[in-house]
C-alpha atoms as a PDB file:
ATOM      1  CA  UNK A   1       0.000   0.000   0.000  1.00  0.00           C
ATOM      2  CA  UNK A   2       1.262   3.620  -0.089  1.00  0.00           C
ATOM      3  CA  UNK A   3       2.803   5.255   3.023  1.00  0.00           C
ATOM      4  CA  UNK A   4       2.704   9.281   3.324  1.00  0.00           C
ATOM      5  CA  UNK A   5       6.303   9.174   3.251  1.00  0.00           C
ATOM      6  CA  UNK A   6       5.861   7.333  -0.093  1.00  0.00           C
ATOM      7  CA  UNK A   7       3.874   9.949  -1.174  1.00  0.00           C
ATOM      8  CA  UNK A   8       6.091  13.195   0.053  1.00  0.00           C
ATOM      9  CA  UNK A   9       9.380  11.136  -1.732  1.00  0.00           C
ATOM     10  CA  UNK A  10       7.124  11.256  -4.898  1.00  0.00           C
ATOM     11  CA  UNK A  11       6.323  14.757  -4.624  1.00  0.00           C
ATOM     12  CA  UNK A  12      10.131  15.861  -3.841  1.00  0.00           C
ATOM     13  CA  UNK A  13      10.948  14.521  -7.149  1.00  0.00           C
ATOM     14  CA  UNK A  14       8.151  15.582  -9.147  1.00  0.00           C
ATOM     15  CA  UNK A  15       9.384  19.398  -7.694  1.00  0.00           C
ATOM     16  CA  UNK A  16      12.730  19.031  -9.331  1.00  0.00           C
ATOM     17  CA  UNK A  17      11.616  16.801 -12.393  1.00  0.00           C
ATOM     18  CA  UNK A  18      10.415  18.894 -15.780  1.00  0.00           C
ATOM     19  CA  UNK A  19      10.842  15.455 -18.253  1.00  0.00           C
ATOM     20  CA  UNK A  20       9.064  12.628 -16.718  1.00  0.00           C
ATOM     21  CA  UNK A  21       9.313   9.037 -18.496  1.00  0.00           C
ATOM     22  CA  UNK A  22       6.464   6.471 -18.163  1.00  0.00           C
ATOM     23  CA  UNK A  23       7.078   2.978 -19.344  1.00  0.00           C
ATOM     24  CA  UNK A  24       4.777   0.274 -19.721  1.00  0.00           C
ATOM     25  CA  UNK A  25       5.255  -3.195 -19.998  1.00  0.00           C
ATOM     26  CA  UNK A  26       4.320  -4.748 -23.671  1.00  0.00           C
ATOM     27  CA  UNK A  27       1.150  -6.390 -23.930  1.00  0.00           C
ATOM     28  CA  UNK A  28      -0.302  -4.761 -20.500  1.00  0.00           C
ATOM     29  CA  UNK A  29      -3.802  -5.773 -18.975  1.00  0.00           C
ATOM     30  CA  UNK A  30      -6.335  -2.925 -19.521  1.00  0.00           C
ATOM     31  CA  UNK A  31      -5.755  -2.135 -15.781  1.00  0.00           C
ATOM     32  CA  UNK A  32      -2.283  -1.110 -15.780  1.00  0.00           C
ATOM     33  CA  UNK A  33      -2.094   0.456 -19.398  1.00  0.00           C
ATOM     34  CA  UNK A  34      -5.059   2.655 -18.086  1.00  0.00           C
ATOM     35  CA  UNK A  35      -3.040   2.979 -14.939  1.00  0.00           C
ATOM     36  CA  UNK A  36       0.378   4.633 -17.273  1.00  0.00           C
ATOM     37  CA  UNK A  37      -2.259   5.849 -19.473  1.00  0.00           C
ATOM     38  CA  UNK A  38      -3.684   8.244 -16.733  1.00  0.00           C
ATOM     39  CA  UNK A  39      -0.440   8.853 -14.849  1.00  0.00           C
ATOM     40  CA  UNK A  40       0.616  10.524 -18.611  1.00  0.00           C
ATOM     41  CA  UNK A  41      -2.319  12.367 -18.498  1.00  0.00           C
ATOM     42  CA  UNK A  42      -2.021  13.890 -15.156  1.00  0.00           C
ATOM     43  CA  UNK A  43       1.549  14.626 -15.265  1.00  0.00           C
ATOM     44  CA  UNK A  44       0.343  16.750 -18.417  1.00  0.00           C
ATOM     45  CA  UNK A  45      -2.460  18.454 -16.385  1.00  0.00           C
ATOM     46  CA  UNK A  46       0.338  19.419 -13.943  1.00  0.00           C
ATOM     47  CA  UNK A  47       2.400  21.212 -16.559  1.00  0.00           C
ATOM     48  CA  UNK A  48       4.657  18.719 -17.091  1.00  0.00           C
ATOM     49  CA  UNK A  49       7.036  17.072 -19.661  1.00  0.00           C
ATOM     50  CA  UNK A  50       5.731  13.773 -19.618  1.00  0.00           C
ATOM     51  CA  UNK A  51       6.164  10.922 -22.407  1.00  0.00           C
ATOM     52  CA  UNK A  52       4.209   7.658 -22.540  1.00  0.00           C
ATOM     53  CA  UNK A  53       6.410   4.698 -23.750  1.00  0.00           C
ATOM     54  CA  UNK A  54       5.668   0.924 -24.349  1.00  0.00           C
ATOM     55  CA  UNK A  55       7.853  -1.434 -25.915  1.00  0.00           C
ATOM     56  CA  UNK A  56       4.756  -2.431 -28.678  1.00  0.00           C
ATOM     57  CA  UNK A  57       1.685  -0.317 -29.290  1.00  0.00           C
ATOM     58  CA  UNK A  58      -1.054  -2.124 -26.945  1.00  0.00           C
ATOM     59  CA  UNK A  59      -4.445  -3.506 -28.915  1.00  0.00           C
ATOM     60  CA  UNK A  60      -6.829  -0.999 -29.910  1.00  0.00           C
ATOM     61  CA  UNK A  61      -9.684  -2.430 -28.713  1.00  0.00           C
ATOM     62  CA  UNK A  62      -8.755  -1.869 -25.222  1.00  0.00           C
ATOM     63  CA  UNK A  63     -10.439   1.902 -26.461  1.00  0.00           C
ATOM     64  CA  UNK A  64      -8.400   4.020 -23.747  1.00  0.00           C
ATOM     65  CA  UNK A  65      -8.467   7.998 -24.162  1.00  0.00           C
ATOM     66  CA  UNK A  66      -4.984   8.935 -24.823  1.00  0.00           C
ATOM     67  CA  UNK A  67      -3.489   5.618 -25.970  1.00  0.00           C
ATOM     68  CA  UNK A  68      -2.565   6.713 -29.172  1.00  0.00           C
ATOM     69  CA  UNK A  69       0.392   8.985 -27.416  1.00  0.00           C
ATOM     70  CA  UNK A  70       1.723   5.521 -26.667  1.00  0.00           C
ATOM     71  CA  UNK A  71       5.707   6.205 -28.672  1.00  0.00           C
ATOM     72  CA  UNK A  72       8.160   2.429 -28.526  1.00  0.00           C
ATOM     73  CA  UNK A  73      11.594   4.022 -29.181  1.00  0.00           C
ATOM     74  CA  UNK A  74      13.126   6.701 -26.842  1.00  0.00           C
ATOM     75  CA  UNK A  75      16.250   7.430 -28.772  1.00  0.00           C
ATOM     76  CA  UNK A  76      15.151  10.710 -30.677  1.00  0.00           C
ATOM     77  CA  UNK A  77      16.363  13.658 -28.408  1.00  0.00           C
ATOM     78  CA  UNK A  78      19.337  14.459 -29.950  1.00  0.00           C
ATOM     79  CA  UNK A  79      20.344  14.956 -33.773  1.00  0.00           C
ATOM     80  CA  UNK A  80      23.587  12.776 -34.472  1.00  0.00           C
ATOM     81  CA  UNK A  81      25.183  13.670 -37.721  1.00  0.00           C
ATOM     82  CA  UNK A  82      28.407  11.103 -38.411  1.00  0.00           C
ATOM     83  CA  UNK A  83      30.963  10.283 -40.932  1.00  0.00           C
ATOM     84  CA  UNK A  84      33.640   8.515 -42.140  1.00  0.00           C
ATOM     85  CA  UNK A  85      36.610  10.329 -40.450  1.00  0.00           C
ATOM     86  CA  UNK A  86      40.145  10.505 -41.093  1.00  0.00           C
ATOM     87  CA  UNK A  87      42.791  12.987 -39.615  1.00  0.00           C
ATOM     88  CA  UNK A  88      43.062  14.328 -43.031  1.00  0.00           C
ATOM     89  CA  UNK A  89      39.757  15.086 -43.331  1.00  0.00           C
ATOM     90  CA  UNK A  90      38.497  17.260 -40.829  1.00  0.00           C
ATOM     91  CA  UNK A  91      40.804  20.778 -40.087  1.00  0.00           C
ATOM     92  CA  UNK A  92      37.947  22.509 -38.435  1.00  0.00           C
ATOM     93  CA  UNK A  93      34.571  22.247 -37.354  1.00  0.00           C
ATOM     94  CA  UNK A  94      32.497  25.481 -36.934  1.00  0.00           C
ATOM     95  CA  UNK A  95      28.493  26.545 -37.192  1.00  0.00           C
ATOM     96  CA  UNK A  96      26.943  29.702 -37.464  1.00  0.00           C
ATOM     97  CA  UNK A  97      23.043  30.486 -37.729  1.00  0.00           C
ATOM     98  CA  UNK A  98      21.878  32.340 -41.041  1.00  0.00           C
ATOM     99  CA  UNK A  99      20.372  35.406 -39.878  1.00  0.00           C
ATOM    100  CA  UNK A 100      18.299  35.599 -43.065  1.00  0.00           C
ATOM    101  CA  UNK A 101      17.645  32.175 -43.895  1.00  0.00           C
ATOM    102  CA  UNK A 102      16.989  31.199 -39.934  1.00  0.00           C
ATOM    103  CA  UNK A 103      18.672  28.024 -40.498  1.00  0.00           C
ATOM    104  CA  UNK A 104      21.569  26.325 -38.323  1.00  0.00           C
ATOM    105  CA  UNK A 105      24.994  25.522 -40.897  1.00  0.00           C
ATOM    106  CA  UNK A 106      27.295  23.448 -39.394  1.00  0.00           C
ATOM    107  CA  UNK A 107      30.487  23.509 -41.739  1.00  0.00           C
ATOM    108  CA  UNK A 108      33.653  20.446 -41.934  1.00  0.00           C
ATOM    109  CA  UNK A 109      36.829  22.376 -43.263  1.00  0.00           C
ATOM    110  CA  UNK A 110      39.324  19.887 -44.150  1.00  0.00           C
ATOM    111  CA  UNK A 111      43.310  19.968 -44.107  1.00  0.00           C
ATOM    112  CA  UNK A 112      44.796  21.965 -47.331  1.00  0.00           C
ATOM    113  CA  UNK A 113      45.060  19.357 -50.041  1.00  0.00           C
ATOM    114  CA  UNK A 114      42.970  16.767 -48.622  1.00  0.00           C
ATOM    115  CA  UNK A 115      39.417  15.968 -50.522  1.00  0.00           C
ATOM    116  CA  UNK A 116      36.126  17.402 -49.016  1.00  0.00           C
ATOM    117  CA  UNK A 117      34.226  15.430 -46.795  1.00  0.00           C
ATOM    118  CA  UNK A 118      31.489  13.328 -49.395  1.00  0.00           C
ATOM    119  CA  UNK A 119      27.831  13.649 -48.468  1.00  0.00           C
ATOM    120  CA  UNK A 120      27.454  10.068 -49.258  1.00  0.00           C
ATOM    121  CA  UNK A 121      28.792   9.185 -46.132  1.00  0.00           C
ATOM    122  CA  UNK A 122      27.351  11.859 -43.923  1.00  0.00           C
ATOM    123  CA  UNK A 123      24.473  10.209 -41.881  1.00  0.00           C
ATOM    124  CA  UNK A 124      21.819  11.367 -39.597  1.00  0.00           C
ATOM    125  CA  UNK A 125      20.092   9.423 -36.290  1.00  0.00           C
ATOM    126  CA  UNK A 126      18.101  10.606 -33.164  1.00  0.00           C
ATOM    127  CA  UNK A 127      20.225   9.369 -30.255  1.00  0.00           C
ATOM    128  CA  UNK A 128      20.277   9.758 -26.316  1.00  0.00           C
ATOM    129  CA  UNK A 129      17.395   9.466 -23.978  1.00  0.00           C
ATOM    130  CA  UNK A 130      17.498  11.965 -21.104  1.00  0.00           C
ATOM    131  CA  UNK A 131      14.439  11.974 -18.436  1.00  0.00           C
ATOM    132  CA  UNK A 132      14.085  13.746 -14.564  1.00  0.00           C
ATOM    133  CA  UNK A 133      12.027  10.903 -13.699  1.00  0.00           C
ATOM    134  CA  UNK A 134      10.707   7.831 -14.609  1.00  0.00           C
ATOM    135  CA  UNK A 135       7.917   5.691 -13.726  1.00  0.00           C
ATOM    136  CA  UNK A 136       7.783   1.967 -14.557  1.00  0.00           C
ATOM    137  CA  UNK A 137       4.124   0.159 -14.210  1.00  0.00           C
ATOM    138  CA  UNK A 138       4.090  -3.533 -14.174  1.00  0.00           C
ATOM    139  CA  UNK A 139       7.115  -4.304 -14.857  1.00  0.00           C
ATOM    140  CA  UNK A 140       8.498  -8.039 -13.017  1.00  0.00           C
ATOM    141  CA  UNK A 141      12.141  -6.605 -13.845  1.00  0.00           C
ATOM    142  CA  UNK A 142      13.651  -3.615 -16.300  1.00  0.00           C
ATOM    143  CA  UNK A 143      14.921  -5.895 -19.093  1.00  0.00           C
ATOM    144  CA  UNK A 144      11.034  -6.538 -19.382  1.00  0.00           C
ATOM    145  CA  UNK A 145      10.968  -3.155 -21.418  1.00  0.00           C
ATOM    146  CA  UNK A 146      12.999  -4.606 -23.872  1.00  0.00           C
ATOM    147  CA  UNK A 147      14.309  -1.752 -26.136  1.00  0.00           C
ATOM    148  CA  UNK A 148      13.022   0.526 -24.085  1.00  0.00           C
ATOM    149  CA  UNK A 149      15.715  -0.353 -21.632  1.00  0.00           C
ATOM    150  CA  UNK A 150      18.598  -2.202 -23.592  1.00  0.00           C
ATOM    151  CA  UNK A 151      21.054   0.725 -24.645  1.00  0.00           C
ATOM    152  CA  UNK A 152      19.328   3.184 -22.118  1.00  0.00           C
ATOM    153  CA  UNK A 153      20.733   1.402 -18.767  1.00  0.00           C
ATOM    154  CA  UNK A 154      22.277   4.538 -17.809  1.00  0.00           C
ATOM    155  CA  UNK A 155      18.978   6.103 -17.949  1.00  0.00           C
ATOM    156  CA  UNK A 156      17.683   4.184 -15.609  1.00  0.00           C
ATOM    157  CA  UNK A 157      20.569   4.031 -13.172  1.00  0.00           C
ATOM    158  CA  UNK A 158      21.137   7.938 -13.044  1.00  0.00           C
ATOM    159  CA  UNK A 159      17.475   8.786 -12.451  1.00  0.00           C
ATOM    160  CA  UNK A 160      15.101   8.275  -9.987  1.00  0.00           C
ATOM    161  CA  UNK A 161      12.582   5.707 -10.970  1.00  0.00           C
ATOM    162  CA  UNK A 162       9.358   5.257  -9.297  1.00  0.00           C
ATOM    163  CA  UNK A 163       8.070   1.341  -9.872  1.00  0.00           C
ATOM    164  CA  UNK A 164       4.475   0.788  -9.660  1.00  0.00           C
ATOM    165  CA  UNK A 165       3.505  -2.931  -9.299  1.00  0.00           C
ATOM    166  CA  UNK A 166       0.895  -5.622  -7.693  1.00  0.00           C
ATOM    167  CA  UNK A 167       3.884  -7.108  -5.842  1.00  0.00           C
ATOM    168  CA  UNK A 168       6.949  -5.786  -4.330  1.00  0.00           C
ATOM    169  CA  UNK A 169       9.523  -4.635  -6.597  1.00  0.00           C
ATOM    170  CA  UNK A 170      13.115  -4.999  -6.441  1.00  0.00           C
ATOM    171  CA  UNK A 171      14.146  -1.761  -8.637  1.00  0.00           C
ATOM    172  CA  UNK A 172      13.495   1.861  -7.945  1.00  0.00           C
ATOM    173  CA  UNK A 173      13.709   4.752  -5.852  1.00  0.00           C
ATOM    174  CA  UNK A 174      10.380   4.325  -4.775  1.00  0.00           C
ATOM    175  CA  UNK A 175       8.798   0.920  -4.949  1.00  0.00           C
ATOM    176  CA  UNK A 176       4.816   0.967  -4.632  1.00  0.00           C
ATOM    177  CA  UNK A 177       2.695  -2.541  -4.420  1.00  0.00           C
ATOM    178  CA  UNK A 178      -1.220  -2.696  -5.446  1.00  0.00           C
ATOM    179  CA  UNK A 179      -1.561  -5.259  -2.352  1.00  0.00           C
ATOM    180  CA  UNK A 180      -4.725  -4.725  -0.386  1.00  0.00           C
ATOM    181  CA  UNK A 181      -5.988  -2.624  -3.084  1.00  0.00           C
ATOM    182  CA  UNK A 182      -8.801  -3.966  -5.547  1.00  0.00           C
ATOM    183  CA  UNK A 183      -6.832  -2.705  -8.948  1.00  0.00           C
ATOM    184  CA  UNK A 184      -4.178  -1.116  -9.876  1.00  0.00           C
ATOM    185  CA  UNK A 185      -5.807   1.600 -11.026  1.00  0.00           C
ATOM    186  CA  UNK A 186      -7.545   2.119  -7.588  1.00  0.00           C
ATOM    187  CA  UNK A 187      -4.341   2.900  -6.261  1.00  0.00           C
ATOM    188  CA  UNK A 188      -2.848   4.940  -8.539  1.00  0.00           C
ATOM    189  CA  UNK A 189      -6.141   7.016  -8.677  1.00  0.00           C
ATOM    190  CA  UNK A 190      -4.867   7.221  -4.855  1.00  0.00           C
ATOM    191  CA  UNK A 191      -1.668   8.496  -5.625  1.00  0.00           C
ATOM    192  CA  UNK A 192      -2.842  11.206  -7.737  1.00  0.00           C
ATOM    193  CA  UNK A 193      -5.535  12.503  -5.404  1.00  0.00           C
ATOM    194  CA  UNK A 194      -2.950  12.708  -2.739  1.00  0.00           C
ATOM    195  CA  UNK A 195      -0.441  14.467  -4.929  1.00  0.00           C
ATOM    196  CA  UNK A 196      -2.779  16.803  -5.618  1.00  0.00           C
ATOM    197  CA  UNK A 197      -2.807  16.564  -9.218  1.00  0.00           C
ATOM    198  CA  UNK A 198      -6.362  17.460 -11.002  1.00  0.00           C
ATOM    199  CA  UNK A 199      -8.039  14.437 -12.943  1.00  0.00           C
ATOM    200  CA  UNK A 200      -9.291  15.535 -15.882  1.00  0.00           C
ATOM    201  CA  UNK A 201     -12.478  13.658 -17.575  1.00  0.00           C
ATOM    202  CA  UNK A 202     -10.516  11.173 -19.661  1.00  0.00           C
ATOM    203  CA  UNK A 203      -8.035  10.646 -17.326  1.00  0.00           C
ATOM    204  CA  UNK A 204     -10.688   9.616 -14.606  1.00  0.00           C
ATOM    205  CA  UNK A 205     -12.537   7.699 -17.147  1.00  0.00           C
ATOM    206  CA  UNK A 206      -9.587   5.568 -17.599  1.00  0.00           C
ATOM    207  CA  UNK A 207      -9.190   5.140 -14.103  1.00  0.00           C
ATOM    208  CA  UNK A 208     -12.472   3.737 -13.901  1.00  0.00           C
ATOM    209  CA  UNK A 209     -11.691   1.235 -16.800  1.00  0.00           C
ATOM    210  CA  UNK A 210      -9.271   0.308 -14.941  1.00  0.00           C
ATOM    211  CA  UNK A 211     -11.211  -0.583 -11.583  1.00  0.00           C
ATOM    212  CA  UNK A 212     -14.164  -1.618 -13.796  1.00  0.00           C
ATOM    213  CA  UNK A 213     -12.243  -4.273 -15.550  1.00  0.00           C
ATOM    214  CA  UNK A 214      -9.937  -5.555 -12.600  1.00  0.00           C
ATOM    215  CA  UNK A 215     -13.338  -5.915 -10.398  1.00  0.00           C
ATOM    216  CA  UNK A 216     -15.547  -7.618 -12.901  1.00  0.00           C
ATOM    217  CA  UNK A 217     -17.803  -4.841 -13.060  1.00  0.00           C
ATOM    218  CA  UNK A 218     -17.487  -4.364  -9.028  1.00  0.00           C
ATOM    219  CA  UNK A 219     -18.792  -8.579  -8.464  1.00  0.00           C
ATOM    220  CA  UNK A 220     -15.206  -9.145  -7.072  1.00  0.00           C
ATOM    221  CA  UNK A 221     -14.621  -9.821  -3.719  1.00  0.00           C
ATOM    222  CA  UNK A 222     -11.491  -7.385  -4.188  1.00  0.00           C
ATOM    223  CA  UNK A 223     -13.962  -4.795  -4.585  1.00  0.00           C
ATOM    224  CA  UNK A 224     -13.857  -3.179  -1.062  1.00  0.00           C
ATOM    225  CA  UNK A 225     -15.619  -0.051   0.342  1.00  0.00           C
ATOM    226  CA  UNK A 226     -12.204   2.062  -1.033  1.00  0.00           C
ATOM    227  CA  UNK A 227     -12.931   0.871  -4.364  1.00  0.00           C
ATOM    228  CA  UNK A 228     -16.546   2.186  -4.467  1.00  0.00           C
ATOM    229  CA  UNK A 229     -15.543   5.178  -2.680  1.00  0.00           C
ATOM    230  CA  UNK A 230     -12.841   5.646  -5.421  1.00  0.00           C
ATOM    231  CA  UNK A 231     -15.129   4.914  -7.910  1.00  0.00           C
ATOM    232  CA  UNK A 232     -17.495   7.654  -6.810  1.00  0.00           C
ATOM    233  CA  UNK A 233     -14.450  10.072  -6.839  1.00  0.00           C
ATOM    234  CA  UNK A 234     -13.868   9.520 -10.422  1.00  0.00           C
ATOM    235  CA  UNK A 235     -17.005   9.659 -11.775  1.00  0.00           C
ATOM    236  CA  UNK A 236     -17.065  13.173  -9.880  1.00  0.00           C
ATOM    237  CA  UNK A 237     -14.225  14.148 -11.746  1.00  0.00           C
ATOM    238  CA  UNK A 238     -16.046  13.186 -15.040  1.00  0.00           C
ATOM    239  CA  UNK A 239     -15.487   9.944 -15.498  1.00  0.00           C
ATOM    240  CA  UNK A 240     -18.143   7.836 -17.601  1.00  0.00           C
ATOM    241  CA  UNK A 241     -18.465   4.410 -17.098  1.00  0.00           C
ATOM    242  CA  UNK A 242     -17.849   2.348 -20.282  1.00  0.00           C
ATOM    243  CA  UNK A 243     -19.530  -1.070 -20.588  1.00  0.00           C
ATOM    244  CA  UNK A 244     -16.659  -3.695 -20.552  1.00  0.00           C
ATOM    245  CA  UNK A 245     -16.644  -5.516 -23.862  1.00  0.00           C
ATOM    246  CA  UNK A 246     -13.369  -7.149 -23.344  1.00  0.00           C
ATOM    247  CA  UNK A 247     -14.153  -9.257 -20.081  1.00  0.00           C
ATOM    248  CA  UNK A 248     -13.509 -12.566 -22.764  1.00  0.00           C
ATOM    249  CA  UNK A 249      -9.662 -11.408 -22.865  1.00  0.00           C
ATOM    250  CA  UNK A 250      -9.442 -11.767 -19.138  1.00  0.00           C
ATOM    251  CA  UNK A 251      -9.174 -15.879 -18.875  1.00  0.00           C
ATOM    252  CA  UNK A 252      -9.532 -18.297 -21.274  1.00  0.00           C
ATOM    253  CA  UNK A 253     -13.193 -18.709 -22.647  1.00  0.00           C
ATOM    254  CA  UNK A 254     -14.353 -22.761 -22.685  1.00  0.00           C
ATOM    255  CA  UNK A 255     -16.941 -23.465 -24.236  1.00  0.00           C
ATOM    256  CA  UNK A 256     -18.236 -26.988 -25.025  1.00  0.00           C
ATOM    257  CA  UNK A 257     -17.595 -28.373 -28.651  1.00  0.00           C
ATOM    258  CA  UNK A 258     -14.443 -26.076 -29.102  1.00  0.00           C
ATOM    259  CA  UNK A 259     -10.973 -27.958 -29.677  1.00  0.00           C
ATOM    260  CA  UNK A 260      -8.647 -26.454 -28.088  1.00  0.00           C
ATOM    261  CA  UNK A 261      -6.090 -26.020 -31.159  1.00  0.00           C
ATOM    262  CA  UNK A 262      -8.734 -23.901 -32.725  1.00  0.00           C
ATOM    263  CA  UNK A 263      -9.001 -20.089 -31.868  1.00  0.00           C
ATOM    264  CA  UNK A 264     -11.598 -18.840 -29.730  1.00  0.00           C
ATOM    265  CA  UNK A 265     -13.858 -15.934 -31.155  1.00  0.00           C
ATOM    266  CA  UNK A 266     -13.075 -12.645 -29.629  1.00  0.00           C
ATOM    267  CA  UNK A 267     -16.483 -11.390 -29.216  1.00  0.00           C
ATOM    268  CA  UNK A 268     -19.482 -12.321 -27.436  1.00  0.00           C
ATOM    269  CA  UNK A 269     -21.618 -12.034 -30.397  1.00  0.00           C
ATOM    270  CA  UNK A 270     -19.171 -14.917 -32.717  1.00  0.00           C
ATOM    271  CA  UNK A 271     -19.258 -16.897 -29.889  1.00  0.00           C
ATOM    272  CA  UNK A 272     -23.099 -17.369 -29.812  1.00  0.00           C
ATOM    273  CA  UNK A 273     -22.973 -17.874 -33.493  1.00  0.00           C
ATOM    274  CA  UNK A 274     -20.267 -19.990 -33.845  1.00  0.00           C
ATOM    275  CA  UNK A 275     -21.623 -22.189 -30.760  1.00  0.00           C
ATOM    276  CA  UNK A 276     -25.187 -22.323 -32.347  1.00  0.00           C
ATOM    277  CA  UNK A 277     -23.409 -23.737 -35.496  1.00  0.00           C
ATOM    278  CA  UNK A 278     -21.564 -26.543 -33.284  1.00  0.00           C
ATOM    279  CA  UNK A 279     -25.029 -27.632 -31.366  1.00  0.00           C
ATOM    280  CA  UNK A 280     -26.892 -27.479 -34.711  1.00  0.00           C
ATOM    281  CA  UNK A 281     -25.721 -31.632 -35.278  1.00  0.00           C
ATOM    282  CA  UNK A 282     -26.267 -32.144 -32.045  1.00  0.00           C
ATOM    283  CA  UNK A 283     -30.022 -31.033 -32.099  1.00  0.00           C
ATOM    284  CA  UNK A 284     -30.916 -32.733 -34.717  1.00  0.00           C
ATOM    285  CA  UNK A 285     -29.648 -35.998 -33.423  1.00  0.00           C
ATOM    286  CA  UNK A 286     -31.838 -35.474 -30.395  1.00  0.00           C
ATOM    287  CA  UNK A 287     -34.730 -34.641 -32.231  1.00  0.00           C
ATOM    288  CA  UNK A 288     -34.221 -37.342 -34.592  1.00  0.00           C
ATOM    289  CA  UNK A 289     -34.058 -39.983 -31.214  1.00  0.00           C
ATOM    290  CA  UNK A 290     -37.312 -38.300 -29.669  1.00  0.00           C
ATOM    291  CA  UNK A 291     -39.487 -38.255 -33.160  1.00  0.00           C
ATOM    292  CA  UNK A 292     -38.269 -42.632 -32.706  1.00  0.00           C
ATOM    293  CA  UNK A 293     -39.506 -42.559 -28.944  1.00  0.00           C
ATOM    294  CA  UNK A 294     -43.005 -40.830 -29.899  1.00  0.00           C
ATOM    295  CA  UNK A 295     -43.286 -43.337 -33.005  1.00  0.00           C
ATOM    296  CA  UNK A 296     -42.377 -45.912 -30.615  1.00  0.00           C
ATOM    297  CA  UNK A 297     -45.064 -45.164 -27.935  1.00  0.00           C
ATOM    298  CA  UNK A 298     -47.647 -44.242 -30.545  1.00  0.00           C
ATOM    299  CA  UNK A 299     -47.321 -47.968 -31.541  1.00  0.00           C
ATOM    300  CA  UNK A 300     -47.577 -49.409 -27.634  1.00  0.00           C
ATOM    301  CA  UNK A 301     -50.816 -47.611 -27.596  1.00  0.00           C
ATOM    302  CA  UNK A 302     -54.158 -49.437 -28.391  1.00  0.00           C
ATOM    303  CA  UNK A 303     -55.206 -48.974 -32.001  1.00  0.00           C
ATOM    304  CA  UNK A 304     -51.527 -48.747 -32.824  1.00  0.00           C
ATOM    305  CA  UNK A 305     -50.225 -50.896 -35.444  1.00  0.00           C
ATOM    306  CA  UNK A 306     -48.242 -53.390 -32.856  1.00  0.00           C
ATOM    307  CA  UNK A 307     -50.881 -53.534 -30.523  1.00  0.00           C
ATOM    308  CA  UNK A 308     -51.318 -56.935 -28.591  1.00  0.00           C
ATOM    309  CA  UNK A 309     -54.736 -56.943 -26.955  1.00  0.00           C
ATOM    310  CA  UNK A 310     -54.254 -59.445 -23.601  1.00  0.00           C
ATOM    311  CA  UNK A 311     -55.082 -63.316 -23.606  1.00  0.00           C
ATOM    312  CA  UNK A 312     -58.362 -62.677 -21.005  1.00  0.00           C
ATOM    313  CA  UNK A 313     -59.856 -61.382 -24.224  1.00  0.00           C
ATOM    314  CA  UNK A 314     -61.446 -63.749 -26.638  1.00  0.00           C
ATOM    315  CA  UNK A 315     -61.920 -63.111 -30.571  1.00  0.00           C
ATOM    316  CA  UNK A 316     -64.437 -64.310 -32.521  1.00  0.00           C
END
């Protein structure tokens, strides 16, 4: 859970921090990508520098306002311009900025007698990642953001780094669990209400997805009175309660007369359709045996065609 001295450390940083990282984990549950999703949002709200990062773009059916700022690459604050160098090459390297034309000139001189420097080998790459804080949601270790991490290690070991997870964490300056708490989303709601920081309509909204979706619809018993109360909070911030549609991506859907090499339908709606199609067979078998059972005890019945009349009764 989250201490007030958990909470004053956050603050402290987010004083002296004006470019604020947050990373989440590829392929996320809807809970904590609307979890980074809102923490993005209200770091925005608070004026500042904030940049949403996951190592893939998430699904789009997950329908999360402000997803789309989702970026996979972090490399691309600075402008790298190489070449192929030799001593001979280079005498001088100066830049000046054209008054008139309001463009930056950066100029090679070489040594007297040696050949120009050739465009063809002049390149261009965004480079260097530089952040005053970063948070990390849901990640079981670093290397779990993948490029996002490999070649930025320095990144993460110069600046403070705030983990946000459902169990305790073994990076970060701060290290916050969702234990006792019915979501992740719950708790980060938490944290932002006790920062301070205004929710804004789609940030609360997402916050609510969030709870929505890790609750099933409030019927779990991880629902507690905090979560309702929570819930309540949001929705008085703006948020609007979206029906879930993507419960069937939570577990594993069986359903009888599926094989389980085949892929299960995504929505509700296929589902129903495609199980209909599967119990069609099976109908008509059933109906085939009771039409035989009716025929059957039509013909037991007197005046039926295999009636036996009893040997008390005489014929003439």
């Amino acid at each position: 859970m989250i201490s007030q001295e958990d909470i004053r450390q956050i603050q402290s940083l987010l004083e002296n921090a004006r470019t604020i990282f947050v990373m989440v984990t590829s392929d996320p549950s809807i809970d904590q990508l609307a979890s980074a999703v809102a923490i993005h949002q209200a770091l925005q709200t608070a004026g500042k520098d904030a940049r949403l990062y996951s190592p893939e773009i998430p699904r789009d059916d997950f329908d999360l306002e402000g997803a789309d700022a989702i970026k996979t690459e972090v490399g691309n604050q600075n402008l790298t311009i190489s070449f192929d160098y030799s001593e001979e090459a280079v005498d001088k390297v100066s830049y000046h900025i054209g008054e008139e034309t309001n463009k930056f000139y950066l100029t090679i001189k070489p040594k007297k007698g040696a050949e120009p420097l050739s465009t063809d080998s002049v390149e261009f790459a965004y480079t260097g990642a530089e952040a005053d804080l970063v948070f990390v949601i849901g990640a079981v270790q670093l290397e779990s953001l993948e490029q996002l991490y490999f070649g930025y290690e320095n990144l993460y070991r110069d600046t403070p780094v705030v983990s946000i997870n459902s169990f305790p964490a073994t990076y970060g300056t701060v290290k916050l669990s969702t234990s006792g708490a019915g979501s992740m989303s719950e708790m980060v709601a938490k944290i932002i209400q006790d920062l301070g920081i205004t929710l804004n309509s789609e940030a609360a909204t997402n916050l609510l997805r969030g709870i929505d979706w890790a609750t099933d619809s409030f019927q779990s018993f991880t629902a507690t009175a905090e979560t309702f109360e929570m819930a309540a909070a949001l929705m008085r911030s703006g948020a609007r309660r979206i029906k879930p549609q993507d419960q069937l991506m939570r577990e594993p859907v069986e359903i009888s007369g599926f094989k389980d090499e085949e892929e299960l339908p995504q929505s509700a709606q296929e589902i129903t359709v495609q199980a209909e199609k599967r119990r069609e067979p099976l109908d008509r078998e059933i109906q085939s045996k009771q039409r035989k059972s009716e025929r059957k005890d039509k013909k037991s019945q007197r005046g039926g065609l295999d009636f036996q009349p009893s040997k008390d009764v005489s014929s003439k």
